[in-house]
Protein backbone atom coordinates (compact mmCIF):
# COMPACT_ATOMS: atom_id res chain seq x y z
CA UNK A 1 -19.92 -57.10 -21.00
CA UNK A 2 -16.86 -55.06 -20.13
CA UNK A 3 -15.63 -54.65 -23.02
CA UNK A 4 -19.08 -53.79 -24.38
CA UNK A 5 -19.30 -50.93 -21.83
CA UNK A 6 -15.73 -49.60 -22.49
CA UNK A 7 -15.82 -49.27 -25.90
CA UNK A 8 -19.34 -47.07 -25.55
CA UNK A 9 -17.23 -45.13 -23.10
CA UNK A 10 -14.68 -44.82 -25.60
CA UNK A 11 -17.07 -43.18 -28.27
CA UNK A 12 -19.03 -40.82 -26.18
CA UNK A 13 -15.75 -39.68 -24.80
CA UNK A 14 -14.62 -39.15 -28.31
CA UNK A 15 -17.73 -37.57 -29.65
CA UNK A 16 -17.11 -34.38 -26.50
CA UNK A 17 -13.13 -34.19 -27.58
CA UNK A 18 -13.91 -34.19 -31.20
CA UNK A 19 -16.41 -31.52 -31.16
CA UNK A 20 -14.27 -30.02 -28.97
CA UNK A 21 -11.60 -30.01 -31.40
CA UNK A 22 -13.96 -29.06 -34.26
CA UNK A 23 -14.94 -26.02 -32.65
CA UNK A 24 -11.10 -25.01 -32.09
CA UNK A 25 -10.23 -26.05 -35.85
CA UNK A 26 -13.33 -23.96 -37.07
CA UNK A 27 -12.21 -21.01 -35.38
CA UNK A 28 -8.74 -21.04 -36.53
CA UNK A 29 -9.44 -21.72 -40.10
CA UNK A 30 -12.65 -19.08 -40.16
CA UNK A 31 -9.23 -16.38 -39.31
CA UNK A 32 -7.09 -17.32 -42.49
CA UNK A 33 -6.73 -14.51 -44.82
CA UNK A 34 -8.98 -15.87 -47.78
CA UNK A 35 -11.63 -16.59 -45.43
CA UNK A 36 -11.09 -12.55 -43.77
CA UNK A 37 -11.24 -11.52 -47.46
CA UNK A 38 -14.07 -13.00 -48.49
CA UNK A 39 -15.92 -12.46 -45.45
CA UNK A 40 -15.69 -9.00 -45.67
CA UNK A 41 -16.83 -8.84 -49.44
CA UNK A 42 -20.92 -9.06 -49.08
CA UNK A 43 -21.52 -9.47 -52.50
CA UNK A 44 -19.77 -12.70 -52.18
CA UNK A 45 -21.33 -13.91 -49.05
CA UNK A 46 -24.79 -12.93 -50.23
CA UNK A 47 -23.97 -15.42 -53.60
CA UNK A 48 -21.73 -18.14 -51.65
CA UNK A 49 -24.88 -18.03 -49.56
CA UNK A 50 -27.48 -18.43 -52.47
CA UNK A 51 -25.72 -21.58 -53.34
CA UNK A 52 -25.12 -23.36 -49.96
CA UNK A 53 -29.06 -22.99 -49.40
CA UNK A 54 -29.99 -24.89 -52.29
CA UNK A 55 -26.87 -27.22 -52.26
CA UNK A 56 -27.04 -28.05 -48.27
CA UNK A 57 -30.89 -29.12 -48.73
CA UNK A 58 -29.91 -31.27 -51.72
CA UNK A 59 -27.15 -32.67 -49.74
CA UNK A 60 -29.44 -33.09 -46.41
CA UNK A 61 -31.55 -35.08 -48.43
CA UNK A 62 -28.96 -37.60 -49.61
CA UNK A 63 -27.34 -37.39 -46.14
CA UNK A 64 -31.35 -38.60 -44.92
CA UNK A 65 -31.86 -41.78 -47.16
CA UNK A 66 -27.59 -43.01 -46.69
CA UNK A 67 -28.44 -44.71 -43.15
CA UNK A 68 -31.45 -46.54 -43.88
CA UNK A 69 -30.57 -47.93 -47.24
CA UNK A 70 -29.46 -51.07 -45.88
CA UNK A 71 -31.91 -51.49 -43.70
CA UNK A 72 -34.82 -50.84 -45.71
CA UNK A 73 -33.57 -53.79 -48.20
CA UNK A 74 -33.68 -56.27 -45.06
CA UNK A 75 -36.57 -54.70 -43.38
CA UNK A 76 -38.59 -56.06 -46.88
CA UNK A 77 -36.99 -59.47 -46.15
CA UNK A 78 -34.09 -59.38 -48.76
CA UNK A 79 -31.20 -61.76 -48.31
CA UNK A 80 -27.78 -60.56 -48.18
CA UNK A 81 -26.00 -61.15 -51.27
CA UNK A 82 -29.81 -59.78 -53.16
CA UNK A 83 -29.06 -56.06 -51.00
CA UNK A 84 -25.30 -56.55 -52.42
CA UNK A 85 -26.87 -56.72 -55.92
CA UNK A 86 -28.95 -53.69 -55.11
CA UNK A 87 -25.91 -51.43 -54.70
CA UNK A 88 -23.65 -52.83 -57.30
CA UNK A 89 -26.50 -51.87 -59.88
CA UNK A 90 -26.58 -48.07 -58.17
CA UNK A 91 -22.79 -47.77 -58.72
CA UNK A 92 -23.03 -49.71 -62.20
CA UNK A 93 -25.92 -46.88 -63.12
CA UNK A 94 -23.82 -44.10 -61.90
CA UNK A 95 -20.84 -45.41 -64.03
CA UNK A 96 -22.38 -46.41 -67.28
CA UNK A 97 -25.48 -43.76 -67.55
CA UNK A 98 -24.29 -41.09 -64.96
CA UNK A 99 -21.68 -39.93 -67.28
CA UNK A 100 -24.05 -38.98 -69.89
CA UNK A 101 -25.25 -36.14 -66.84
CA UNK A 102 -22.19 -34.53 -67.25
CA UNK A 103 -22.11 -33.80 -71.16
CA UNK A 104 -25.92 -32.96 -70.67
CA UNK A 105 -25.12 -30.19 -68.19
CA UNK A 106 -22.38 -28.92 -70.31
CA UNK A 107 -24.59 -28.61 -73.04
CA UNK A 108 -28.00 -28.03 -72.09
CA UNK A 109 -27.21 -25.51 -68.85
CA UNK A 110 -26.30 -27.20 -65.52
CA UNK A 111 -28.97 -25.44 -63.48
CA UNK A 112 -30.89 -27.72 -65.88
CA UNK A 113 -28.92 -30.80 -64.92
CA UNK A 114 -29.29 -29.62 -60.83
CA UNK A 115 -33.34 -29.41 -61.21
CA UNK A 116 -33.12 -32.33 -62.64
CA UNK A 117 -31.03 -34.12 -59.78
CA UNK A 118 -34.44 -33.14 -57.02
CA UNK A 119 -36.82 -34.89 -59.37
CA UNK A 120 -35.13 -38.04 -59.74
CA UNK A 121 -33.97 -38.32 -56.36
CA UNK A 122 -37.65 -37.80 -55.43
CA UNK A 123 -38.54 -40.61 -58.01
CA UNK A 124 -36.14 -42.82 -56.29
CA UNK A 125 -36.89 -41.56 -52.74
CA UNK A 126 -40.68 -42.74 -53.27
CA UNK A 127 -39.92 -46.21 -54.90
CA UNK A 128 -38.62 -47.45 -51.54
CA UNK A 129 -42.20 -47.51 -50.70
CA UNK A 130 -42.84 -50.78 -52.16
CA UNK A 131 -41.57 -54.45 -51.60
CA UNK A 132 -41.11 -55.39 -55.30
CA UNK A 133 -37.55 -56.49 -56.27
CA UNK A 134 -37.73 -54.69 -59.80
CA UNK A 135 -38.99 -51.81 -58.23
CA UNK A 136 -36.04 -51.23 -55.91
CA UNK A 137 -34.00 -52.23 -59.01
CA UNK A 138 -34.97 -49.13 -60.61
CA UNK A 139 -35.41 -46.77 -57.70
CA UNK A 140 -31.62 -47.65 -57.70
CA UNK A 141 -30.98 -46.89 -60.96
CA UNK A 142 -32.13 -43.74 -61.05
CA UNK A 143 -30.12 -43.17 -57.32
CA UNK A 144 -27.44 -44.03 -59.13
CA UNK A 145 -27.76 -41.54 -61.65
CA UNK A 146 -29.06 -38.78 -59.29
CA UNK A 147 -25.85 -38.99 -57.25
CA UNK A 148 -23.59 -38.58 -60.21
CA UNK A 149 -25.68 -35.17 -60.92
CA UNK A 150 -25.26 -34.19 -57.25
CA UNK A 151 -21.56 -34.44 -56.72
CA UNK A 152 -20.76 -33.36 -60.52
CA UNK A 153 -23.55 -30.72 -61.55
CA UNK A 154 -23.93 -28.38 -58.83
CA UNK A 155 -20.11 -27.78 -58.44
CA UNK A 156 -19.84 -27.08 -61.86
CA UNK A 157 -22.73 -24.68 -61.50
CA UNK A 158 -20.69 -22.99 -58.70
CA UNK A 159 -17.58 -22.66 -60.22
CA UNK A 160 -18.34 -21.35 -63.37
CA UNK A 161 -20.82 -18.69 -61.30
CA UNK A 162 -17.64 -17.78 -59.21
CA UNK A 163 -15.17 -17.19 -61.48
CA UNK A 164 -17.15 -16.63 -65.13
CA UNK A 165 -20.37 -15.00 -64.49
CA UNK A 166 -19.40 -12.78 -61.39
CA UNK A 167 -15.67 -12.49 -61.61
CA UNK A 168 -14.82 -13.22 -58.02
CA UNK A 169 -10.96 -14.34 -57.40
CA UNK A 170 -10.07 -17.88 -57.75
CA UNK A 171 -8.59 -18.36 -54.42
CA UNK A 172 -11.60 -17.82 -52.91
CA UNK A 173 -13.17 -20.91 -54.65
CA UNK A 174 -11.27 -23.37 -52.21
CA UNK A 175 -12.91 -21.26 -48.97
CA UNK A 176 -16.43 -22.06 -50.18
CA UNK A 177 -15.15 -25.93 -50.69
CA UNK A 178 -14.00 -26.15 -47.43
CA UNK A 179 -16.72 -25.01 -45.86
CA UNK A 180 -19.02 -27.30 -47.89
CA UNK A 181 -17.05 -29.88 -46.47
CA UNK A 182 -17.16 -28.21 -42.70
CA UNK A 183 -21.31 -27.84 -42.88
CA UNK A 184 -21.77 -30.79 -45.07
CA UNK A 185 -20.27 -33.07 -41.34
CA UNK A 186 -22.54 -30.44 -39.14
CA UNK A 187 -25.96 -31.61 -41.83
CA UNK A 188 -24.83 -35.34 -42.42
CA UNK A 189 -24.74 -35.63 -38.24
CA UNK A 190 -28.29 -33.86 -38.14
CA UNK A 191 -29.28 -36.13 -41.03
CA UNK A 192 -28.55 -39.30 -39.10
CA UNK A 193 -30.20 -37.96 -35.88
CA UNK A 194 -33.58 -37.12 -37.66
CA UNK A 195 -33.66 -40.08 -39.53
CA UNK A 196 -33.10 -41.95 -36.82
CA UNK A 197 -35.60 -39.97 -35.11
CA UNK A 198 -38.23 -40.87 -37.80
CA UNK A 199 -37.43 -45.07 -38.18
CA UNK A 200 -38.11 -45.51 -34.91
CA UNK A 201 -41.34 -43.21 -34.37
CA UNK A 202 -43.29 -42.40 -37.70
CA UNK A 203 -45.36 -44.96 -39.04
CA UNK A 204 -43.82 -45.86 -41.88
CA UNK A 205 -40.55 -47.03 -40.19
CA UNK A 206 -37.61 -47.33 -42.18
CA UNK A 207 -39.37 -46.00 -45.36
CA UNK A 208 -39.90 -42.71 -43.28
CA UNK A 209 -36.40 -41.30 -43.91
CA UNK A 210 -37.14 -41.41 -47.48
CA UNK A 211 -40.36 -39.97 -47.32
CA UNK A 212 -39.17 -36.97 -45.21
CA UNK A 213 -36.30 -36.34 -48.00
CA UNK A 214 -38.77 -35.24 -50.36
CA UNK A 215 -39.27 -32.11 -48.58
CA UNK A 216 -35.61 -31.04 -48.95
CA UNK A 217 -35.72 -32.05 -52.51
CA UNK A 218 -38.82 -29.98 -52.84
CA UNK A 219 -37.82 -26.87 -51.75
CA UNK A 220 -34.35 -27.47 -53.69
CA UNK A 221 -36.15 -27.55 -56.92
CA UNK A 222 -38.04 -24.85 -56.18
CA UNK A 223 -34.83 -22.27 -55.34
CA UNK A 224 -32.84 -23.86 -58.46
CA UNK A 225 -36.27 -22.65 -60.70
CA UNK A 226 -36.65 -19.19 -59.16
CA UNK A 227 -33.39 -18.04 -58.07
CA UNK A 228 -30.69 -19.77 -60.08
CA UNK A 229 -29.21 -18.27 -62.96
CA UNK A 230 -28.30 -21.04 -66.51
CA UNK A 231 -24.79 -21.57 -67.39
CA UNK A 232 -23.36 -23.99 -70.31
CA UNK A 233 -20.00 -25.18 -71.06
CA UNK A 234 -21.12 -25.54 -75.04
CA UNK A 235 -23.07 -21.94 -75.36
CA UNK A 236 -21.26 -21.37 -78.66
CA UNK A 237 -23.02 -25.04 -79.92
CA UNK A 238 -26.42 -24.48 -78.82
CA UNK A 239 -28.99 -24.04 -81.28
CA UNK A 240 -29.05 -25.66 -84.65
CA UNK A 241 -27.42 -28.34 -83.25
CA UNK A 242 -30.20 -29.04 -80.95
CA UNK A 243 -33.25 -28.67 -83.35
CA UNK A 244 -33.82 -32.80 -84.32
CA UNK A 245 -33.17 -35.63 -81.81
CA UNK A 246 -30.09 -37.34 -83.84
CA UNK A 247 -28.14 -33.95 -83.58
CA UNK A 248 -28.77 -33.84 -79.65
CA UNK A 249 -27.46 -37.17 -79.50
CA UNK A 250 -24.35 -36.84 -81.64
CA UNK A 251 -23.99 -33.68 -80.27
CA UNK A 252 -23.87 -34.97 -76.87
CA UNK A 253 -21.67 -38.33 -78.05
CA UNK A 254 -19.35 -35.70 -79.34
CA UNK A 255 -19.10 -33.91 -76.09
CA UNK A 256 -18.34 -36.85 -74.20
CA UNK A 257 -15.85 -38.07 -75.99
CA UNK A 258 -14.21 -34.77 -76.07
CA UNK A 259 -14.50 -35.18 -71.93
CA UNK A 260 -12.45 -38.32 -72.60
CA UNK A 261 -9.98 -36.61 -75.09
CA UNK A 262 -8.85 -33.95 -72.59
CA UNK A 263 -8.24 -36.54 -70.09
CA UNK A 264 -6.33 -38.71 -72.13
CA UNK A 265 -4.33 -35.45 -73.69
CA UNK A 266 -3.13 -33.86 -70.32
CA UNK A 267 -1.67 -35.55 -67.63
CA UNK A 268 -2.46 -33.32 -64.70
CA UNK A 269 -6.33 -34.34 -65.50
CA UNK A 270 -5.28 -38.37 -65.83
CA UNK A 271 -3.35 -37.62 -63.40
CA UNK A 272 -6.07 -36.01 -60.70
CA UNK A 273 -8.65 -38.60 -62.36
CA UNK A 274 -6.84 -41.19 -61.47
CA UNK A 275 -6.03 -40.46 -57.62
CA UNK A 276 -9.87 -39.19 -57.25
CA UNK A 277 -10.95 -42.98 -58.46
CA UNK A 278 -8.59 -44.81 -56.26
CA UNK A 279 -9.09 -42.54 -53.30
CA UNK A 280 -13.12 -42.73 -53.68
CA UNK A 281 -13.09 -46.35 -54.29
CA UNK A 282 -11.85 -46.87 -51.14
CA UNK A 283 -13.63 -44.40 -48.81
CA UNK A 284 -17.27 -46.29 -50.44
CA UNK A 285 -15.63 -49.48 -49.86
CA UNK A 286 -15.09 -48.44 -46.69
CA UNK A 287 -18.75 -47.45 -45.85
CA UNK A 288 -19.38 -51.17 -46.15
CA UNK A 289 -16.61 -52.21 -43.98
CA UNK A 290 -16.71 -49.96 -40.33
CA UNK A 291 -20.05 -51.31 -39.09
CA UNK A 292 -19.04 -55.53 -39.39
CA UNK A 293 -15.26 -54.66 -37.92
CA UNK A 294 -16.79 -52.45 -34.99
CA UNK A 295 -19.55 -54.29 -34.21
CA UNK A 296 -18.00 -56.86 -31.74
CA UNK A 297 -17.30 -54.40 -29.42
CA UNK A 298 -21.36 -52.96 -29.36
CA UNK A 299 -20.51 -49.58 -30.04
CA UNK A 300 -23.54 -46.69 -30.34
CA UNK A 301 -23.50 -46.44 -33.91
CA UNK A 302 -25.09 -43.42 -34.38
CA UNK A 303 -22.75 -41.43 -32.02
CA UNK A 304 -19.64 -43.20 -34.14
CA UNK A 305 -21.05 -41.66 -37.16
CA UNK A 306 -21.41 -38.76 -35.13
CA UNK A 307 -17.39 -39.03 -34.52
CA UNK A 308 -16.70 -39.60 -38.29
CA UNK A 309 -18.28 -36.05 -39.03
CA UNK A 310 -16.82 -34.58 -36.64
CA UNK A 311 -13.57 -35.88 -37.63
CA UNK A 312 -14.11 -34.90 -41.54
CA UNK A 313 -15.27 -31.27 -40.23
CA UNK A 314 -11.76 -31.33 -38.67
CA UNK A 315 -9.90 -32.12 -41.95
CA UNK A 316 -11.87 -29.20 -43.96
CA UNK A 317 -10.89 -26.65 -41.13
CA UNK A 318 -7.46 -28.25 -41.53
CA UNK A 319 -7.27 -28.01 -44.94
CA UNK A 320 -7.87 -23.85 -44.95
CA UNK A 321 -5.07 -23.72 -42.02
CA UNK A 322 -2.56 -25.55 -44.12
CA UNK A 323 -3.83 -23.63 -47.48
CA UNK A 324 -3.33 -20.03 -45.32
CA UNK A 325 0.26 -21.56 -44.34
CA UNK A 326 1.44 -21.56 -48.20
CA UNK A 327 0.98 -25.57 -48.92
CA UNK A 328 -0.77 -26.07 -52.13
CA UNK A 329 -4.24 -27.90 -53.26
CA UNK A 330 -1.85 -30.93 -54.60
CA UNK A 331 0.72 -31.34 -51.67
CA UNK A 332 -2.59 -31.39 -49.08
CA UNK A 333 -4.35 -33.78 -51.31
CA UNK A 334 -0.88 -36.51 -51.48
CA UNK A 335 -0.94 -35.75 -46.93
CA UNK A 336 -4.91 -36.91 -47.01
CA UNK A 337 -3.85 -40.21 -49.65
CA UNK A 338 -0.74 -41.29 -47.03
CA UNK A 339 -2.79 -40.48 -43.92
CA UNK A 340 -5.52 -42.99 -45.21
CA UNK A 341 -3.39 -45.69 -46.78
CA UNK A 342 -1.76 -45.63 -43.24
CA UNK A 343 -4.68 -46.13 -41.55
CA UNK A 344 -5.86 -48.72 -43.81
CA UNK A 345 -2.75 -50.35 -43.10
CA UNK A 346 -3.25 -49.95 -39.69
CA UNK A 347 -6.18 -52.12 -40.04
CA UNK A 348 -4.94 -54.82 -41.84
CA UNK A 349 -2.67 -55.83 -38.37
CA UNK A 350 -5.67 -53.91 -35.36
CA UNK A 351 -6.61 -56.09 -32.94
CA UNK A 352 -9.93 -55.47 -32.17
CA UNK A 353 -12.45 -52.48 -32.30
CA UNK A 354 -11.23 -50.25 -30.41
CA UNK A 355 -7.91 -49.38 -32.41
CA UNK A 356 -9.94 -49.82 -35.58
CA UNK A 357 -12.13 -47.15 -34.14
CA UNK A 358 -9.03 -45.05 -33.71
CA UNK A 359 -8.21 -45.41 -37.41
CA UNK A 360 -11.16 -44.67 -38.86
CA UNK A 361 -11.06 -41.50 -36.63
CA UNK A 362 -8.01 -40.64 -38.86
CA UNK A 363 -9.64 -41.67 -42.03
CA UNK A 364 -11.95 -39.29 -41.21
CA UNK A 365 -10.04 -36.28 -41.27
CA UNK A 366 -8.20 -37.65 -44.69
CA UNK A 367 -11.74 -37.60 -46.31
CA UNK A 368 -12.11 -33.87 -44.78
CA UNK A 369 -9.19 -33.02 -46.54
CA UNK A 370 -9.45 -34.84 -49.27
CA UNK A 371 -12.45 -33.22 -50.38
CA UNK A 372 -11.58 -29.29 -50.72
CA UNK A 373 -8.38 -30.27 -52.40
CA UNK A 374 -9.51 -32.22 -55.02
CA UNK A 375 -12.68 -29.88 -55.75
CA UNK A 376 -9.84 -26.78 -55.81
CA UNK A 377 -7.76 -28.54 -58.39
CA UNK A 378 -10.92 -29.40 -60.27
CA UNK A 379 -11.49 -26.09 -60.39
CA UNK A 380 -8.22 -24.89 -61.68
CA UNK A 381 -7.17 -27.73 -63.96
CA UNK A 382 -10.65 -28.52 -65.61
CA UNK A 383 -11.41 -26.85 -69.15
CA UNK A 384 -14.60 -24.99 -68.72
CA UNK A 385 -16.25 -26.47 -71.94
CA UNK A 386 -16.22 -29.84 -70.50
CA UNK A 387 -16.00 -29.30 -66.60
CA UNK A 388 -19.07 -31.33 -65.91
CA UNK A 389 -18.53 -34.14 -68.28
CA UNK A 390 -14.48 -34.67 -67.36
CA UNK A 391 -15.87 -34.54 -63.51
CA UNK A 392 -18.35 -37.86 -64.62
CA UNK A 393 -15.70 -39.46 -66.00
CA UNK A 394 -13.57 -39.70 -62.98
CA UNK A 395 -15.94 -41.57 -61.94
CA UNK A 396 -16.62 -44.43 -63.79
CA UNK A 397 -13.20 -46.70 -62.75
CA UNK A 398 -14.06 -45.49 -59.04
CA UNK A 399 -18.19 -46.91 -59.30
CA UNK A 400 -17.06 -50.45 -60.73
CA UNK A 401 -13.47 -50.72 -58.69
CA UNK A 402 -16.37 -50.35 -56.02
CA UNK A 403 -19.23 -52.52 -57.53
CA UNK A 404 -16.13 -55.51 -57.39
CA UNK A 405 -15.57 -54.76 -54.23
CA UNK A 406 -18.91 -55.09 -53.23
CA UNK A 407 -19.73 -58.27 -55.22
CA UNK A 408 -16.15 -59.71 -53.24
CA UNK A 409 -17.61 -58.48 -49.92
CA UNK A 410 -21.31 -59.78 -50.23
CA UNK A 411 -19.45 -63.22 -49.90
CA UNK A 412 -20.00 -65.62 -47.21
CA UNK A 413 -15.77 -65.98 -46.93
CA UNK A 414 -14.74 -62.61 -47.68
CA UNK A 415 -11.84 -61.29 -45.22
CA UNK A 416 -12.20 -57.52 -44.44
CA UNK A 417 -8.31 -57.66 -43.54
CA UNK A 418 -7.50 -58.60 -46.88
CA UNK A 419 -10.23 -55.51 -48.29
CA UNK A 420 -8.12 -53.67 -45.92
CA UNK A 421 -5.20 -54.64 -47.60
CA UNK A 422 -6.07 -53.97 -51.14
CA UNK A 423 -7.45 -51.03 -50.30
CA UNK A 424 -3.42 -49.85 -48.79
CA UNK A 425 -2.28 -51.19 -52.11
CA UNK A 426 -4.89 -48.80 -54.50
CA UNK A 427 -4.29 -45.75 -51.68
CA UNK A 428 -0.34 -46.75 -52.84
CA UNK A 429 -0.48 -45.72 -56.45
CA UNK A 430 -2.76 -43.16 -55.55
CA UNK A 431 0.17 -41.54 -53.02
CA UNK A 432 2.46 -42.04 -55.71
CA UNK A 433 0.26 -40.34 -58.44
CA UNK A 434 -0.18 -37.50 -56.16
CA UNK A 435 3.73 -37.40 -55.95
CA UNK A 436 3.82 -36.95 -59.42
CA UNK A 437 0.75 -34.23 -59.64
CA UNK A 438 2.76 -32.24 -57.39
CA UNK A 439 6.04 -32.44 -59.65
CA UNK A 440 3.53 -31.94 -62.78
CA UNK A 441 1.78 -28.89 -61.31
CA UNK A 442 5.63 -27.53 -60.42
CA UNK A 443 6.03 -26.87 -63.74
CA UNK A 444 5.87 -23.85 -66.15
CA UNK A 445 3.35 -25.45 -68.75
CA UNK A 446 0.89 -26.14 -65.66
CA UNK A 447 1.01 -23.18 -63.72
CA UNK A 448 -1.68 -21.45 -62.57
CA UNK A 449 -1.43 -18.92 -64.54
CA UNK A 450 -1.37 -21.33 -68.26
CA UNK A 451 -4.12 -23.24 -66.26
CA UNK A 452 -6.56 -20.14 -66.43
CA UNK A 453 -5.65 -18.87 -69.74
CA UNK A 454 -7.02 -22.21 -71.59
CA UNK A 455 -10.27 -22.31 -72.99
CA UNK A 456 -10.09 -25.05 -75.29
CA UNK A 457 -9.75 -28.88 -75.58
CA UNK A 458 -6.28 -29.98 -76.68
């Protein structure tokens, strides 16, 4: 009982001093020179501002259904190792037919591919209100497809917006990032309040955050329709090539294979692919992991999820401060892999919850860095034709590294200190890729500069 109430001390206490910290963090970052710059350019903040409204509520969504997921499954009376199945076919779906999203927003438009994302996660959102097994089956499916859309589509929307279409400077493409990252904490900690809010007191229970996330989608689609404007990665190739059914499709086979190709042909992208799958892999394995190795010590688990925002917000603010203090995209990216594979580490010997609690704090703040600094080097190391399509591709290793994981965990002998373990040993190789992105990047035939001059697929 003791122990019980010292480790809720212990996270209340931390929730005050992190959003304590957050606020200072915020501050100090929103005073960096980009951020001055582009705050004082309204054009800019009137567009950056068009986007986060129709991204936010498409992320506020997602951030509604993440907490009940589980529950839902064992509210209908599944067994464990059935709601194991139930996400390894999401991440299967998002590795296998999510990577088709990509060449179809590079081809067809991405504001296209984004209005898309709102009606299948609404599809998916509403077949969570029935008990059938094949049912969920398929409501995961397409959840596993939405979510490749979401974290693929709309960023390749932005940045060709920023930088193509409206000619705004490519520095300034990390400052939006980051504070993606920054409000993305503030709306997942709302997310997980209101749903919360709405399990326990509408009468559908824990089908209600679900239901309530169709309103956010709603309004989403609606702003993508009215106010966005199309882009394509493939404008040259539209037209004949899309007049009979077999030309979409070899079209679109031919444009994700050329995703593929300019992977495999330059080894900053492999490179960057590989650490994102590694990294990713981990932080979703991860998901899985904090609630069984906290729960001992009866924590609050909504105000520790509150402390994981908060700690994430912290590593987008810090990412901005180190970004204003001359460290590059690639150098933060290798801090955020050897701050989590030491806190992995760190778990593989922790005692008990409480100083597992304390590294996960620090995971945290790797995700918030890790975040901007991989969608900045996207940005600046991705060919425009095939932006979309090379981002889906990343993530194919990192959805079945995670769907073995998974299948592993949902195991009645399954050891998170050795999941701990291999997940040190993946962060490893992805530290030492990073090592050699930054030597990569150092060099004349990857500058910046050669970076932003190619429009082609080698």
């Amino acid at each position: 009982m003791l122990q019980d109430a010292s480790m809720k001390i212990l996270t209340y206490v931390s929730v005050f001093i992190l959003s304590a910290i957050s606020l200072v963090f915020h501050t100090i970052a929103s005073k960096t020179r980009p951020q001055i710059a582009s705050g004082n350019d309204t054009y800019f903040l009137r567009f950056q501002k068009s986007y986060f409204k129709v991204y936010f509520l498409a992320l506020f969504s997602d951030w509604l259904q993440g907490p009940y997921l589980y529950k839902i499954y064992s509210h209908y009376g599944f067994a464990h190792s059935q709601i194991a199945f139930l996400y390894v076919v999401g991440f299967a779906a998002s590795g296998v037919l999510g990577t088709m999203t990509g060449p179809l927003a590079d081809h067809f438009g991405r504001k296209k591919m984004c209005f898309a994302y709102t009606v299948l996660s609404s599809v998916c959102c509403m077949t969570k209100m029935s008990p059938k097994f094949y049912v969920l089956v398929f409501g995961r499916i397409l959840g596993g497809i939405s979510t490749s859309m979401l974290f693929s589509c709309f960023e390749a929307w932005y940045v060709h917006e920023h930088v193509e279409a409206r000619g705004f400077p490519p520095e300034w493409v990390p400052v939006t990032l980051s504070k993606s990252t920054f409000w993305g904490g503030v709306l997942a900690m709302v997310a997980g309040i209101v749903a919360n809010g709405t399990a326990e007191w509408a009468d559908w229970g824990p089908v209600s955050p679900f239901m309530l996330a169709l309103a956010p989608l709603a309004i989403s689609g609606v702003m993508i329709a009215l106010t966005w404007s199309e882009n394509v990665g493939h404008s040259h190739q539209l037209g004949s090539e899309a007049t009979s059914m077999s030309k979409v499709f070899g079209s679109l086979t031919k444009f994700c294979m050329e995703g593929l190709r300019c992977i495999w042909s330059r080894e900053v992208i492999l490179l960057l692919g590989l650490i994102q799958s590694l990294f990713e892999s981990v932080m979703y394995t991860f998901v899985f992991l904090w609630t069984p190795v906290l729960d001992p010590g009866h924590p609050p688990l909504g105000v520790v999820f509150s402390c994981f925002m908060l700690c994430m917000m912290i590593g987008s603010s810090l990412y901005s401060i180190l970004m204003a203090s001359g460290y590059s995209s690639q150098q933060i990216l290798t801090l955020a892999v050897g701050l989590a594979m030491g806190c992995n580490a760190w778990c593989v010997i922790s005692a008990g919850p409480r100083t597992s609690f304390a590294a996960f704090l620090l995971l945290e703040i790797a995700v918030g860095l890790y975040y901007p600094s991989t969608g900045h080097l996207r940005s600046h190391l991705l060919p425009e034709e095939v932006r979309a399509s090379v981002t889906n591709w990343f993530r194919v290793p990192m959805n079945f590294i995670t769907c073995g994981g998974l299948l592993w965990l949902s195991g009645d002998n399954a050891s998170p200190q050795i999941a701990f373990a291999t997940s040190s040993i993946l962060l490893l190789c992805s530290f030492l890729l990073s090592s050699r992105l930054i030597q990569q990047c150092d060099r004349k035939s990857v500058s910046q500069d050669s970076v932003q001059s190619s429009t082609s697929v080698v």
